[in-house]
N, C-alpha and C. Protein backbone atom coordinates (compact mmCIF):
# COMPACT_ATOMS: atom_id res chain seq x y z
N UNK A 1 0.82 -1.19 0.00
CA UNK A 1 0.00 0.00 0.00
C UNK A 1 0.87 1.25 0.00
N UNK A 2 1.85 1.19 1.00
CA UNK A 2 3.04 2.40 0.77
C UNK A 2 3.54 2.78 -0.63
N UNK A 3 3.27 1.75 -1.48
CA UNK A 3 3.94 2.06 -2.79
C UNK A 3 2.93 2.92 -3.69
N UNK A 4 1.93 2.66 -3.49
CA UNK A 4 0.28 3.12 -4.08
C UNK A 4 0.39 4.32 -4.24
N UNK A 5 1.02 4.88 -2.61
CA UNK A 5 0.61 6.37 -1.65
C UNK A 5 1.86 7.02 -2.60
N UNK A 6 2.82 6.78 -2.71
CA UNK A 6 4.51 7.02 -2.94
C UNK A 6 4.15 7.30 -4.48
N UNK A 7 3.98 5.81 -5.20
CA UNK A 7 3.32 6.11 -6.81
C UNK A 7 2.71 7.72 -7.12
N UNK A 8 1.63 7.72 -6.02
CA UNK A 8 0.80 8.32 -6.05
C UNK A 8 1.24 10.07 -6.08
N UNK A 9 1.67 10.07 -4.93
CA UNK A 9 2.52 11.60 -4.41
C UNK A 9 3.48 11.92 -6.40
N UNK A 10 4.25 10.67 -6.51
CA UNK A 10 5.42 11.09 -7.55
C UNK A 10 4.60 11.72 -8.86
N UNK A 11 3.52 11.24 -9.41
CA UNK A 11 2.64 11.33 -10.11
C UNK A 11 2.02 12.96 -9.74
N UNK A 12 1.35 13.34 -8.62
CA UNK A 12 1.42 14.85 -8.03
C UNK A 12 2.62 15.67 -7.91
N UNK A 13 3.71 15.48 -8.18
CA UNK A 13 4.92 15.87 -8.30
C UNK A 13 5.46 16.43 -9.70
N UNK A 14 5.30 15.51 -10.55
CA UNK A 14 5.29 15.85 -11.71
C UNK A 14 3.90 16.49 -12.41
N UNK A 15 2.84 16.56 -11.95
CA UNK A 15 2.67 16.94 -12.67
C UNK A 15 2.05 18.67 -12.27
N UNK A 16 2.98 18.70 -11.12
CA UNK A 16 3.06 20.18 -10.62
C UNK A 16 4.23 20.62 -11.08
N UNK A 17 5.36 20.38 -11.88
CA UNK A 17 6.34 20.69 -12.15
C UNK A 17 5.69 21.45 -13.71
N UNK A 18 5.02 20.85 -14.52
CA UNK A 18 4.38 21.63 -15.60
C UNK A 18 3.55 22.23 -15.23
N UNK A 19 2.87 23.09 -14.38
CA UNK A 19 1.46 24.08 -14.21
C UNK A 19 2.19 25.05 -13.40
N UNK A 20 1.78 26.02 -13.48
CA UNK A 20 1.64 27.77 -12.91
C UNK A 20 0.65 27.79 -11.95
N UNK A 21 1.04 28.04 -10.98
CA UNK A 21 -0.29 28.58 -10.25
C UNK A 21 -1.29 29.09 -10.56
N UNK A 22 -0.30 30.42 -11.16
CA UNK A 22 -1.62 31.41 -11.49
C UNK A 22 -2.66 30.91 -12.73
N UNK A 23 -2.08 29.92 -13.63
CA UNK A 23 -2.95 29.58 -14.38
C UNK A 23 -4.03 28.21 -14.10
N UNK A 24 -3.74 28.15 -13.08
CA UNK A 24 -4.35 26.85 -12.38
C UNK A 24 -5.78 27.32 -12.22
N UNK A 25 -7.31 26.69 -11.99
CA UNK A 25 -8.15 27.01 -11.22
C UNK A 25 -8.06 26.61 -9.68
N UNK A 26 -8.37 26.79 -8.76
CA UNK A 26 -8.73 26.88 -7.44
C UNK A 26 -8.59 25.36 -6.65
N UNK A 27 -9.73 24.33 -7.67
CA UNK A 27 -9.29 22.94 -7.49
C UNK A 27 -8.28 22.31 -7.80
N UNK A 28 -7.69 23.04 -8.77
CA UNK A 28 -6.89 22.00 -9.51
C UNK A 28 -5.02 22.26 -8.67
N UNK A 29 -5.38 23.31 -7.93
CA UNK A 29 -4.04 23.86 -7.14
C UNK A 29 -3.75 22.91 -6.13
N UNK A 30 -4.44 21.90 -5.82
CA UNK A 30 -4.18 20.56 -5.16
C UNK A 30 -2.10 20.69 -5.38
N UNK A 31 -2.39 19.89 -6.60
CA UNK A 31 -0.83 19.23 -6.74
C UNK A 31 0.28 20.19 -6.03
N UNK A 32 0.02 21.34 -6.23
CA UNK A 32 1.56 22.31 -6.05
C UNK A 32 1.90 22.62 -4.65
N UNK A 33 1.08 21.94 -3.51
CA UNK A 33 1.86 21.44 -2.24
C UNK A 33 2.52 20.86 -1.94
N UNK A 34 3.06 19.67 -3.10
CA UNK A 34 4.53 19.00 -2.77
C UNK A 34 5.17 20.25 -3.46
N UNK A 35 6.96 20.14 -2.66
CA UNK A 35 7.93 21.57 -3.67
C UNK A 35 8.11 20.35 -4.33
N UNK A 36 8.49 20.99 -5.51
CA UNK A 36 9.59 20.83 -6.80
C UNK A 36 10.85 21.47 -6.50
N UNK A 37 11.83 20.81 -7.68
CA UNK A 37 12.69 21.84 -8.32
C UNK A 37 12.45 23.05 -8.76
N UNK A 38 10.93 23.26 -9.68
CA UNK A 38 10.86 24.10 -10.22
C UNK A 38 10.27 25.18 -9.29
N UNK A 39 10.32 24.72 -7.92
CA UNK A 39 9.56 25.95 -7.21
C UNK A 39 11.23 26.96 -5.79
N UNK A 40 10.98 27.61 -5.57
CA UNK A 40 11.64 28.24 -4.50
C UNK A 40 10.98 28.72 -3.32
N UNK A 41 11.66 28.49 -2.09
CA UNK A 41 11.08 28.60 -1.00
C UNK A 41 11.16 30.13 -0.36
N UNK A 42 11.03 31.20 0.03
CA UNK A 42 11.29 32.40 0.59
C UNK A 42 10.36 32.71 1.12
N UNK A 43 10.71 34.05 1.90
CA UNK A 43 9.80 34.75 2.61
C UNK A 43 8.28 35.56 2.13
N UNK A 44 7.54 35.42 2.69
CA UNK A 44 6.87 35.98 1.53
C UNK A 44 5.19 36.62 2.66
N UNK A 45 4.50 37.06 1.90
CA UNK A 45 3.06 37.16 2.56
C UNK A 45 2.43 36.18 2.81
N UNK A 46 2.41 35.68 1.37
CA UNK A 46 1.44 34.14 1.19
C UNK A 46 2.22 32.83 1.75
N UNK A 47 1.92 32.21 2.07
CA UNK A 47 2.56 31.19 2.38
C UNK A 47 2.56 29.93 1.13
N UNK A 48 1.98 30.56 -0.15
CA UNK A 48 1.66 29.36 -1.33
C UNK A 48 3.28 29.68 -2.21
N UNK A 49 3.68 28.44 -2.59
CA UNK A 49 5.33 28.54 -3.13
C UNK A 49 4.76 29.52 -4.84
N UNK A 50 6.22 30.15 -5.46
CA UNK A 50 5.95 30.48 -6.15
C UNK A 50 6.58 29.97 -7.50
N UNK A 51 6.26 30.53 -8.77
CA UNK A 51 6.88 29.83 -9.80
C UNK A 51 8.38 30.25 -10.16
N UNK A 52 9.36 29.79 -10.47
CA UNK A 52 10.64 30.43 -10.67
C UNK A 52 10.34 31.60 -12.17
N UNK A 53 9.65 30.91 -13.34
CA UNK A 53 9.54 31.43 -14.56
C UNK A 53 8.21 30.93 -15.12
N UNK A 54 7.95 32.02 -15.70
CA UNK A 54 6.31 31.72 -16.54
C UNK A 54 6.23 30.13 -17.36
N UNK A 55 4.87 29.46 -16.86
CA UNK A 55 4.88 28.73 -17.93
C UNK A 55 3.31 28.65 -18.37
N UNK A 56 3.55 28.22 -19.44
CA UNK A 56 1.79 27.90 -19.76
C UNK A 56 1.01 26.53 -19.62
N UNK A 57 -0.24 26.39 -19.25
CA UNK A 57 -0.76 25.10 -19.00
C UNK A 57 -1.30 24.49 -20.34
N UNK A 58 -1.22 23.51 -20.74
CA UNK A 58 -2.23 22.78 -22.07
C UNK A 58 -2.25 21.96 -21.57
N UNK A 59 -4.22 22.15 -21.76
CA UNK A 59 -5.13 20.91 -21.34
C UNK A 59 -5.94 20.24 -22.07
N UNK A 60 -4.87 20.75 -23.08
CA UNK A 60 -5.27 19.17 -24.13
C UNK A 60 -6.04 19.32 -25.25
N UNK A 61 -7.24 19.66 -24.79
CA UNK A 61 -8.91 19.53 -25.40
C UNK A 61 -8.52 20.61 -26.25
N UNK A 62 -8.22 22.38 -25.90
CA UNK A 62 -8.48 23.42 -26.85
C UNK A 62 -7.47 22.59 -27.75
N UNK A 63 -6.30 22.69 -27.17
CA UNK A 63 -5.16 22.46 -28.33
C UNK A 63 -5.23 21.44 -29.11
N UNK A 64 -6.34 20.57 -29.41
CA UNK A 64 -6.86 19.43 -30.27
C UNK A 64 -8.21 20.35 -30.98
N UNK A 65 -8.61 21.39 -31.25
CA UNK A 65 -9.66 22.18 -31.79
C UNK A 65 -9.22 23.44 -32.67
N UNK A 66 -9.87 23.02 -33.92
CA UNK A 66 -9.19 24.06 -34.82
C UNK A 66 -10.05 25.54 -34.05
N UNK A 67 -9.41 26.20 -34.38
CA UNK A 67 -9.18 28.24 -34.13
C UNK A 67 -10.70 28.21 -34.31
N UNK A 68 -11.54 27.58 -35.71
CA UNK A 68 -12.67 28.15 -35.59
C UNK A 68 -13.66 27.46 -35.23
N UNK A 69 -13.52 26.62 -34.74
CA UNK A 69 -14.22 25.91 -34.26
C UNK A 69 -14.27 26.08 -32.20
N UNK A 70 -13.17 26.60 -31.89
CA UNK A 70 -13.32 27.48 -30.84
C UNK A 70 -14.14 28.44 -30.73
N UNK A 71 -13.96 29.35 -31.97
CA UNK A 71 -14.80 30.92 -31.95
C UNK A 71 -16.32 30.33 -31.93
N UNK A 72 -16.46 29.14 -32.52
CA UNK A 72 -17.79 28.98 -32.53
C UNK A 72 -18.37 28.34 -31.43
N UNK A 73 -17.80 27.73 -30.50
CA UNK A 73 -17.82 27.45 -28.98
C UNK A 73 -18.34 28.43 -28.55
N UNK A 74 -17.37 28.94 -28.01
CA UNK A 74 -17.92 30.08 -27.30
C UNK A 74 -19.02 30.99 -27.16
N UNK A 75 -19.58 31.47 -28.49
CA UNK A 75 -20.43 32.23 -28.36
C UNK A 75 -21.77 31.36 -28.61
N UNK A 76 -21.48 30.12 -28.47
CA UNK A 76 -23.16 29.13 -28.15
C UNK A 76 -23.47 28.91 -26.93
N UNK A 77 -22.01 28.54 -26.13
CA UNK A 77 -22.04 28.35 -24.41
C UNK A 77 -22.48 29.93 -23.85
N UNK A 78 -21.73 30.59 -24.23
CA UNK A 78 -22.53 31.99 -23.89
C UNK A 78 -24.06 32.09 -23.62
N UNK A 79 -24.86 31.66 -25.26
CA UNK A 79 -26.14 32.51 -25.22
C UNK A 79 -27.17 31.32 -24.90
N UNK A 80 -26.55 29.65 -24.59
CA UNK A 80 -27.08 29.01 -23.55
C UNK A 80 -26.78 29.14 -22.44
N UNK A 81 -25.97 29.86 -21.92
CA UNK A 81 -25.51 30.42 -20.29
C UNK A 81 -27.03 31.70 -20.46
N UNK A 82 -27.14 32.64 -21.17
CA UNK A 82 -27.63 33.67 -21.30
C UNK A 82 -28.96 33.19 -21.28
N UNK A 83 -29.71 32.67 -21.99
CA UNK A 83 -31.04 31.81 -22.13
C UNK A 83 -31.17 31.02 -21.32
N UNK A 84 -30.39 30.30 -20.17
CA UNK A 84 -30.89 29.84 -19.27
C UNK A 84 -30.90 30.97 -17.89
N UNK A 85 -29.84 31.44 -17.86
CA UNK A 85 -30.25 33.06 -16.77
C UNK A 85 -31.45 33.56 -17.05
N UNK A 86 -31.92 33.53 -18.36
CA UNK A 86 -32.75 34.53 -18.84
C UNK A 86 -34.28 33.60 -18.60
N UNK A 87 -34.38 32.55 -18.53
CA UNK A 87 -35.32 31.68 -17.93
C UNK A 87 -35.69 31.69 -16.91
N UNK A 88 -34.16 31.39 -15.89
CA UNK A 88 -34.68 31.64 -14.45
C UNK A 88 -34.88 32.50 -13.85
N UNK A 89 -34.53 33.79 -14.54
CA UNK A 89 -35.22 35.12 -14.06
C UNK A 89 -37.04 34.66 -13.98
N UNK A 90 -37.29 34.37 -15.21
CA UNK A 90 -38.74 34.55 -15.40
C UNK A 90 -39.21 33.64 -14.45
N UNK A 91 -38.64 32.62 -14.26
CA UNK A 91 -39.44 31.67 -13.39
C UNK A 91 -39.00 32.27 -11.66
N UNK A 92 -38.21 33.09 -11.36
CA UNK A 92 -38.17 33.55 -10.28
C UNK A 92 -39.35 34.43 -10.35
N UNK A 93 -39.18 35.51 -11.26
CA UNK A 93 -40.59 36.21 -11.02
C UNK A 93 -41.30 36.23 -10.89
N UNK A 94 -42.19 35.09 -11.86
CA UNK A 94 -43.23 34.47 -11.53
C UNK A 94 -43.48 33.69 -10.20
N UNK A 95 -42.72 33.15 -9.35
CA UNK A 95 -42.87 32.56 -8.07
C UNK A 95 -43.00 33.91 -7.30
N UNK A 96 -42.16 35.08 -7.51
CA UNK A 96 -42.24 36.39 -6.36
C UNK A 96 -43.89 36.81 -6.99
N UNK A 97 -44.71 36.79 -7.99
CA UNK A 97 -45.22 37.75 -8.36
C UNK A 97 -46.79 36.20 -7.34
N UNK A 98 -46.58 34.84 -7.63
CA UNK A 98 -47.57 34.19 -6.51
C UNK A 98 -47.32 34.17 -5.59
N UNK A 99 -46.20 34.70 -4.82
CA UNK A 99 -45.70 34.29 -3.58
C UNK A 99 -46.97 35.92 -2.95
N UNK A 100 -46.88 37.17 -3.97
CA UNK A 100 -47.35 38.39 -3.23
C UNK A 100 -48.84 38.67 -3.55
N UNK A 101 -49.20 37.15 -4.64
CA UNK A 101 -51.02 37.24 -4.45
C UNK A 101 -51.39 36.26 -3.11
N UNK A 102 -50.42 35.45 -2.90
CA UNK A 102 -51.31 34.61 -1.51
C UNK A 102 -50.88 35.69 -0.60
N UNK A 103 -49.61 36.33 -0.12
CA UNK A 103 -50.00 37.20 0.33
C UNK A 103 -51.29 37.89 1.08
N UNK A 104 -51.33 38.48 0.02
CA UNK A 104 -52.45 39.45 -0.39
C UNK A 104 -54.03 38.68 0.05
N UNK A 105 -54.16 37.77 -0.83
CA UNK A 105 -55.03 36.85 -0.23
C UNK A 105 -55.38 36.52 1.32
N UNK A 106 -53.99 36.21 1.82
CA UNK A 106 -54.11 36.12 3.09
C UNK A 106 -54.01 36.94 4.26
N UNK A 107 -53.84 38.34 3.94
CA UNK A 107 -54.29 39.79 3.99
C UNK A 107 -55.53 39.96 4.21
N UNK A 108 -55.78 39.69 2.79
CA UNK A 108 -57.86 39.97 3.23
C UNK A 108 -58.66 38.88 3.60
N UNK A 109 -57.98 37.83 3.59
CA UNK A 109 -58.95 36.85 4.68
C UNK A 109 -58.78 37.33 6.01
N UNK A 110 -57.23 37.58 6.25
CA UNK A 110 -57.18 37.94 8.12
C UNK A 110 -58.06 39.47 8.58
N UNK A 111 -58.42 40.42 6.95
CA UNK A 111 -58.87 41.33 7.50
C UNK A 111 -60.64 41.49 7.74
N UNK A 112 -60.89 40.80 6.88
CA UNK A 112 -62.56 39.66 7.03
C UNK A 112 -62.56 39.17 8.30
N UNK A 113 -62.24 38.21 8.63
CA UNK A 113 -61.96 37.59 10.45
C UNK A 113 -62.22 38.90 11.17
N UNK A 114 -61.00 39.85 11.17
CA UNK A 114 -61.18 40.93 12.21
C UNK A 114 -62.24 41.12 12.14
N UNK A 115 -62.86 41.61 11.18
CA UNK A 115 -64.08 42.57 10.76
C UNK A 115 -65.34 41.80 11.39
N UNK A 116 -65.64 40.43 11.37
CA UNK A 116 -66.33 39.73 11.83
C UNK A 116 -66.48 39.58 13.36
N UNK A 117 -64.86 39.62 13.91
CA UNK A 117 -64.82 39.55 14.89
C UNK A 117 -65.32 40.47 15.85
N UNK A 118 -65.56 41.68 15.08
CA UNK A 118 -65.52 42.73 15.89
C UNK A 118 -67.13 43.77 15.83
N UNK A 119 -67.42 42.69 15.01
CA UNK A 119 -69.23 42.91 14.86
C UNK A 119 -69.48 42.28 15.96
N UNK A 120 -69.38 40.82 16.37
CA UNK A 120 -69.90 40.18 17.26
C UNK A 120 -69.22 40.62 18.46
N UNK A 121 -68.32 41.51 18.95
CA UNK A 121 -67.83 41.64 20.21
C UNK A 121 -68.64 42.95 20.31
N UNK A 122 -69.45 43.84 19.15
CA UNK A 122 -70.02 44.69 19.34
C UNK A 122 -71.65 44.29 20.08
N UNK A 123 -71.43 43.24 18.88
CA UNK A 123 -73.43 42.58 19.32
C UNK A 123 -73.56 41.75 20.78
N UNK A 124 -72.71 41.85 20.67
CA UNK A 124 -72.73 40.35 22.43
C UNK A 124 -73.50 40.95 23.41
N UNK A 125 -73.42 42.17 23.69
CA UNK A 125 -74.72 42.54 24.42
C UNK A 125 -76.00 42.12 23.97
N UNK A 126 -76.06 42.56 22.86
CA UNK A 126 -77.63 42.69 22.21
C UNK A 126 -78.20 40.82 22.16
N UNK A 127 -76.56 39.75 22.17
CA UNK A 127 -76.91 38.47 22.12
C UNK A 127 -77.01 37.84 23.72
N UNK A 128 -76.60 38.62 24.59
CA UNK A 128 -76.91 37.97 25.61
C UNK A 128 -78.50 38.38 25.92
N UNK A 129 -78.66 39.70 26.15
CA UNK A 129 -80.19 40.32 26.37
C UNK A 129 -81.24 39.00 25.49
N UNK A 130 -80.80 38.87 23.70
CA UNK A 130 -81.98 38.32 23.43
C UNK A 130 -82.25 36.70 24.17
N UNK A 131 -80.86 36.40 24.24
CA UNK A 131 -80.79 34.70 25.09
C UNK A 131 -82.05 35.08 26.83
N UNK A 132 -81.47 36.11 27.04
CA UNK A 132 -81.85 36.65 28.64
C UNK A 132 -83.64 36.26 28.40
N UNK A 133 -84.09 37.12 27.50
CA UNK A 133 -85.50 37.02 27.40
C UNK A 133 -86.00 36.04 26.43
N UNK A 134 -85.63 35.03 26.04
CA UNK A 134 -85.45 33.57 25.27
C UNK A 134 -86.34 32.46 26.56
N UNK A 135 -84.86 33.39 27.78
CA UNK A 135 -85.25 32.25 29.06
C UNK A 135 -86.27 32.81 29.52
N UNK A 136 -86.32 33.80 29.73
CA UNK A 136 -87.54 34.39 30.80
C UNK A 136 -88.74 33.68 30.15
N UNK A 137 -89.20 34.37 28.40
CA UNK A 137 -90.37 33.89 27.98
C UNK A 137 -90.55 32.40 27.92
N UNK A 138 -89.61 31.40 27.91
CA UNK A 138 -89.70 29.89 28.41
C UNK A 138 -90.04 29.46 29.84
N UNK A 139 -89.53 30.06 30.22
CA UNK A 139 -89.77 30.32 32.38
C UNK A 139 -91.57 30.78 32.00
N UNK A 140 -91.75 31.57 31.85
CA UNK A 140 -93.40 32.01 31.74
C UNK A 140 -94.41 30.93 31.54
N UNK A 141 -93.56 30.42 30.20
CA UNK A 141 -94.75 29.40 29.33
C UNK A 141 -94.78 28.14 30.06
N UNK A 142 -93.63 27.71 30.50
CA UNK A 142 -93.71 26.47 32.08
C UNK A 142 -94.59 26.47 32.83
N UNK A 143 -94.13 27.78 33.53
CA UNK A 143 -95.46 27.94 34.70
C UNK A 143 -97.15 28.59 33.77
N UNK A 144 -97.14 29.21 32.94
CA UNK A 144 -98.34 29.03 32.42
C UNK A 144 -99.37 27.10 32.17
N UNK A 145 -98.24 26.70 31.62
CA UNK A 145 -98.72 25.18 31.19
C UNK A 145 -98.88 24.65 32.35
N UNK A 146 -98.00 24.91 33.58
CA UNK A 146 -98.13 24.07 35.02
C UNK A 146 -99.69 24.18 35.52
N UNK A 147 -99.88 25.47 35.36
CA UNK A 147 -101.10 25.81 36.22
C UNK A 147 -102.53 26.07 35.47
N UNK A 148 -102.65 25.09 34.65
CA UNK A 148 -103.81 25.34 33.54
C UNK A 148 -104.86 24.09 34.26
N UNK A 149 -105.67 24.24 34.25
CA UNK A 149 -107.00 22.59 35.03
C UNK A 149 -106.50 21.63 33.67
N UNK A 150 -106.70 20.59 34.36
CA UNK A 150 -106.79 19.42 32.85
C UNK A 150 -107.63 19.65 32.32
N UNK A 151 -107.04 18.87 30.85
CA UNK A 151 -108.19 18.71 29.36
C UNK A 151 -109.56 17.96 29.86
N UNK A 152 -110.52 18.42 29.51
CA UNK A 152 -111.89 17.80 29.70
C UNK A 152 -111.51 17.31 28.22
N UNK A 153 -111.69 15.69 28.59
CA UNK A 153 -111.51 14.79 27.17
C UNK A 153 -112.65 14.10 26.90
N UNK A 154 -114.07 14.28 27.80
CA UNK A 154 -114.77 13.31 27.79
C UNK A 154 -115.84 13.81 26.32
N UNK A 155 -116.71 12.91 25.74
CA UNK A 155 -117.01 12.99 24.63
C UNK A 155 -118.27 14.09 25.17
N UNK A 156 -118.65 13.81 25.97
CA UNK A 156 -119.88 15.00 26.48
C UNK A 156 -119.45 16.27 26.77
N UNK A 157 -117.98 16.79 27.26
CA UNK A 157 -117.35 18.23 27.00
C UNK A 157 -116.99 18.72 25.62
N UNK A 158 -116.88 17.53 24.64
CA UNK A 158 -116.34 18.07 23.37
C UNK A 158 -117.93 18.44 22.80
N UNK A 159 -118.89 17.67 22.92
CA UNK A 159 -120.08 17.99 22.53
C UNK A 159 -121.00 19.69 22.83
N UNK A 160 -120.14 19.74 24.17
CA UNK A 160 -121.43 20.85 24.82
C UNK A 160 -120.42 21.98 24.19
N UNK A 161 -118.78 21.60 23.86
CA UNK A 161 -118.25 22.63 22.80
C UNK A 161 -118.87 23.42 21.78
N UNK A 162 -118.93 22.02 20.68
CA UNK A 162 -119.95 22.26 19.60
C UNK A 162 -121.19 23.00 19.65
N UNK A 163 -121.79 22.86 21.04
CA UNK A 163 -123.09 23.41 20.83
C UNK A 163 -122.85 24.97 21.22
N UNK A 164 -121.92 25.06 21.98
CA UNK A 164 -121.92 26.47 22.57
C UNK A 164 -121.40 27.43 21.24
N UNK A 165 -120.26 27.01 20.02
CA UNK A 165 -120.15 27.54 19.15
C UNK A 165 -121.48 27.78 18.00
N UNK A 166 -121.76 26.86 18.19
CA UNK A 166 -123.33 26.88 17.25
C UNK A 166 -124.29 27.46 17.74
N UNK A 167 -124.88 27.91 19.23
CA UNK A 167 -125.73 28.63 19.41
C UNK A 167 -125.20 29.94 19.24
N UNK A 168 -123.68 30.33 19.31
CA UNK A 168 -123.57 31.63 19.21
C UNK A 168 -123.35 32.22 17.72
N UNK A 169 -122.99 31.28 17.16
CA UNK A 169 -123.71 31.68 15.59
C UNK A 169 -124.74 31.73 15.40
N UNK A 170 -125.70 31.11 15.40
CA UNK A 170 -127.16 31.44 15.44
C UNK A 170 -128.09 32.87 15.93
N UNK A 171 -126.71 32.91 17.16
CA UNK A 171 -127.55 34.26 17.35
C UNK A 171 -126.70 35.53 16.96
N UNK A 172 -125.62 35.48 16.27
CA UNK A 172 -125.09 36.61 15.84
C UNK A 172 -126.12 37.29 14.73
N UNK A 173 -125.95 38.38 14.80
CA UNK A 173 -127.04 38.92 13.50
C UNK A 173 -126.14 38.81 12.62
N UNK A 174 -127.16 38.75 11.07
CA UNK A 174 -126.69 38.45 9.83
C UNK A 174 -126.17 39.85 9.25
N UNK A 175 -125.41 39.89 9.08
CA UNK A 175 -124.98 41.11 7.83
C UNK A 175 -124.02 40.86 7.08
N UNK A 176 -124.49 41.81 5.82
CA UNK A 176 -123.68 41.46 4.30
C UNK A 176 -122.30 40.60 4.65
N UNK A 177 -121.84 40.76 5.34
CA UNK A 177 -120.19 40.36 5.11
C UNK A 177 -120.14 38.58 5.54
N UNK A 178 -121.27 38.77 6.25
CA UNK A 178 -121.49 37.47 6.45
C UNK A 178 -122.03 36.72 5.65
N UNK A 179 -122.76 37.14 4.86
CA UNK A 179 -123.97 36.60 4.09
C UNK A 179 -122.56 36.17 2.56
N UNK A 180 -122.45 37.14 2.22
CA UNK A 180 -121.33 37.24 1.59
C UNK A 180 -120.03 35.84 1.84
């Protein structure tokens, strides 16, 4: 396994001996923590080693692509970089522009509630009073029904009914409205 690690390091060694820092990206600055030859050690601000003499990096890919076929790269990755920014704008907007109708929505539902709320904290008097005399006139009609004589059910009280309504028709006098 030591040989793997060792392989491994010599392989990061070399191939920090061909790259520049400065032309490196950010990830790729891995390798240039082992020194080289090609690096010198001194005093410095940074503590990252520096290059003795300029070199340039080739990574291969451009330098296998004719000149115009580069130029024509570029300005497609561009205006699909550009057309997709230019998408997610819209679809951001559109989320800010529903995010400020529920909002809104939920604005005037909470201001409905109040409004409701504050009818009935007005009426609550007027709803206790009508409950108040709800009970009273139920209290009345109790003791009215308590204290009434029983129903005469017998067939000879329903009879002397009948007759008492019928003699007093008989003797009402007749006039037009009646006759009519």
């Amino acid at each position: 396994m030591s040989r793997k690690v060792s392989n491994h390091i010599s392989k990061l060694r070399s191939l920090g001996e061909d790259t520049s820092e400065a032309e490196l990206p950010p990830r790729k600055r891995l390798c240039l923590t082992a020194l080289t030859s090609r690096y010198e050690v001194g005093e410095s601000s940074t503590a990252a080693p520096r290059p003795i003499g300029g070199h340039r990096v080739d990574y291969g890919f451009i330098g296998m692509m004719d000149a115009k076929t580069v130029e024509e790269v570029a300005p497609m990755t561009l205006e699909g970089v550009n057309a997709r920014v230019t998408e997610l704008a819209a679809v951001q907007e559109q989320d800010t522009q529903d995010m400020y109708a529920m909002i809104k929505d939920t604005q005037d539902r909470q201001t409905q509630i109040y409004q409701r709320v504050d009818i009935l904290a007005e009426d609550r008097h007027f709803h206790y009073e009508t409950a108040r005399l709800l009970d009273q006139e139920a209290l009345v009609s109790r003791e009215a029904w308590s204290n009434m004589p029983p129903k005469r059910t017998s067939a000879a009280a329903r009879a002397a009914v009948v007759a008492e309504r019928a003699a007093a028709a008989a003797a009402a006098p007749m006039t037009t409205a009646a006759i009519e």
